[in-house]
Protein backbone atom coordinates (compact mmCIF):
# COMPACT_ATOMS: atom_id res chain seq x y z
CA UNK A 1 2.76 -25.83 17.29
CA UNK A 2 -0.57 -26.65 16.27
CA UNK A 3 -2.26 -25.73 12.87
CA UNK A 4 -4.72 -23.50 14.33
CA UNK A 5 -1.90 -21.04 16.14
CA UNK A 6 0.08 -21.38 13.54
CA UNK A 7 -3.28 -20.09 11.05
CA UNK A 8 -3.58 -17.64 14.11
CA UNK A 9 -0.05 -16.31 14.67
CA UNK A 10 0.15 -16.08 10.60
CA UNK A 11 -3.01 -13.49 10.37
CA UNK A 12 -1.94 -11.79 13.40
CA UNK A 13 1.18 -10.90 11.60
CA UNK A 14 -0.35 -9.93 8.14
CA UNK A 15 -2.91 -7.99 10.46
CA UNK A 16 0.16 -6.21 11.70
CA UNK A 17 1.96 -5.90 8.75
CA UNK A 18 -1.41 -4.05 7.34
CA UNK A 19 -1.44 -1.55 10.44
CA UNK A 20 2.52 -0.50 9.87
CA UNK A 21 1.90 -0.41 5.96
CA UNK A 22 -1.53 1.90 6.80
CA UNK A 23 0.97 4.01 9.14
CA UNK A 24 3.22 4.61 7.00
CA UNK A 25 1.37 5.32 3.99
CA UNK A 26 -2.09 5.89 4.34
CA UNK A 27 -2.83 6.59 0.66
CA UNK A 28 -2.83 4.08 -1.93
CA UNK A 29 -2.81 4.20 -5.91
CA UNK A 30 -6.44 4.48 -7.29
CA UNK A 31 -7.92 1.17 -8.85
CA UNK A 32 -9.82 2.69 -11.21
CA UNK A 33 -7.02 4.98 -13.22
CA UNK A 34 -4.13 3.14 -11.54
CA UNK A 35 -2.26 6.34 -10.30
CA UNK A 36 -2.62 8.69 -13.23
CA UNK A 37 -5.13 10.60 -11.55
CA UNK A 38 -7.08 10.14 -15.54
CA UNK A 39 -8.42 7.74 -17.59
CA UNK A 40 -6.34 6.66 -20.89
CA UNK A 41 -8.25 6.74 -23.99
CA UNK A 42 -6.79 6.37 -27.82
CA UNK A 43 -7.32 8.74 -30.12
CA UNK A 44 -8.09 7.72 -34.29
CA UNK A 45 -4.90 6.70 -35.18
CA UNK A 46 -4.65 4.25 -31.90
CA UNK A 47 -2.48 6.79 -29.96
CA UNK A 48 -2.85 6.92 -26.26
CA UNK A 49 -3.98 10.52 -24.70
CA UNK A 50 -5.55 12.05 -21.67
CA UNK A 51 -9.11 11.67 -20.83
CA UNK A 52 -11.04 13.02 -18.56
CA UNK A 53 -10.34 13.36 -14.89
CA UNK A 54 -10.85 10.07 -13.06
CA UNK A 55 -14.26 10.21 -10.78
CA UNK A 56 -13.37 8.15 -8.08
CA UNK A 57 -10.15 9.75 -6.94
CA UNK A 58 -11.45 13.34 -8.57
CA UNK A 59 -7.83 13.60 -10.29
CA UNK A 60 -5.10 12.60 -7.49
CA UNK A 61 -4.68 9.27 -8.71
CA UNK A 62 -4.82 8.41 -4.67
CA UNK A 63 -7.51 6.67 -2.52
CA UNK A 64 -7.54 6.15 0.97
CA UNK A 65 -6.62 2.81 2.43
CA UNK A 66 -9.41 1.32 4.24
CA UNK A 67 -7.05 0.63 7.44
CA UNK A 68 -6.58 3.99 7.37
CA UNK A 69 -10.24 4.99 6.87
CA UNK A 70 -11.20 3.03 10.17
CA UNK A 71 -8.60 4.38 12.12
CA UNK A 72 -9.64 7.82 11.05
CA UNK A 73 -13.42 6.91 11.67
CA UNK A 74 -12.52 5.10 15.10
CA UNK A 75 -10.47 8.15 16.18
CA UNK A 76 -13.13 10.60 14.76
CA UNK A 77 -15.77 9.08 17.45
CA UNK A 78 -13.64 8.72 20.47
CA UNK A 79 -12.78 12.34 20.04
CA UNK A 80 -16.50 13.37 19.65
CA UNK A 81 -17.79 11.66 22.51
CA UNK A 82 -14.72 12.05 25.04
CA UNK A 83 -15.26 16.62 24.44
């Protein structure tokens, strides 16, 4: 086996490993609060407490995956210009 379909066969598998995973659970933790749907801030004493409600995920702590998004998007089109 050459390099080449070796390099080949290898990203076709993470490619399809990264469809299943998308499949199967299309939402993913949020970067920015890391699941907890907030950010952690410290109060005066060093404490951690609840902050506000994370912006980017508006609270669920989940984000799309972008697999998912562009399966969504691709099946959103098809669907609007086969009707």
């Amino acid at each position: 086996m050459t390099p080449i379909t070796a390099a080949i066969a290898c990203l076709f598998a993470i490619t399809f490993c990264y469809a299943t995973m998308c499949a199967g659970s299309p939402f993913g933790r949020c970067r920015k609060c890391k699941g907890f749907g907030y950010q952690l801030t410290t109060d005066r004493k060093g404490n951690a407490k609840r902050g506000k409600d994370c912006r980017r995920c508006k609270g669920y702590g989940r984000r799309i995956r972008i697999g998912r998004w562009l399966f969504n998007r691709a099946q959103r089109i098809y669907r609007e210009g086969t009707h």
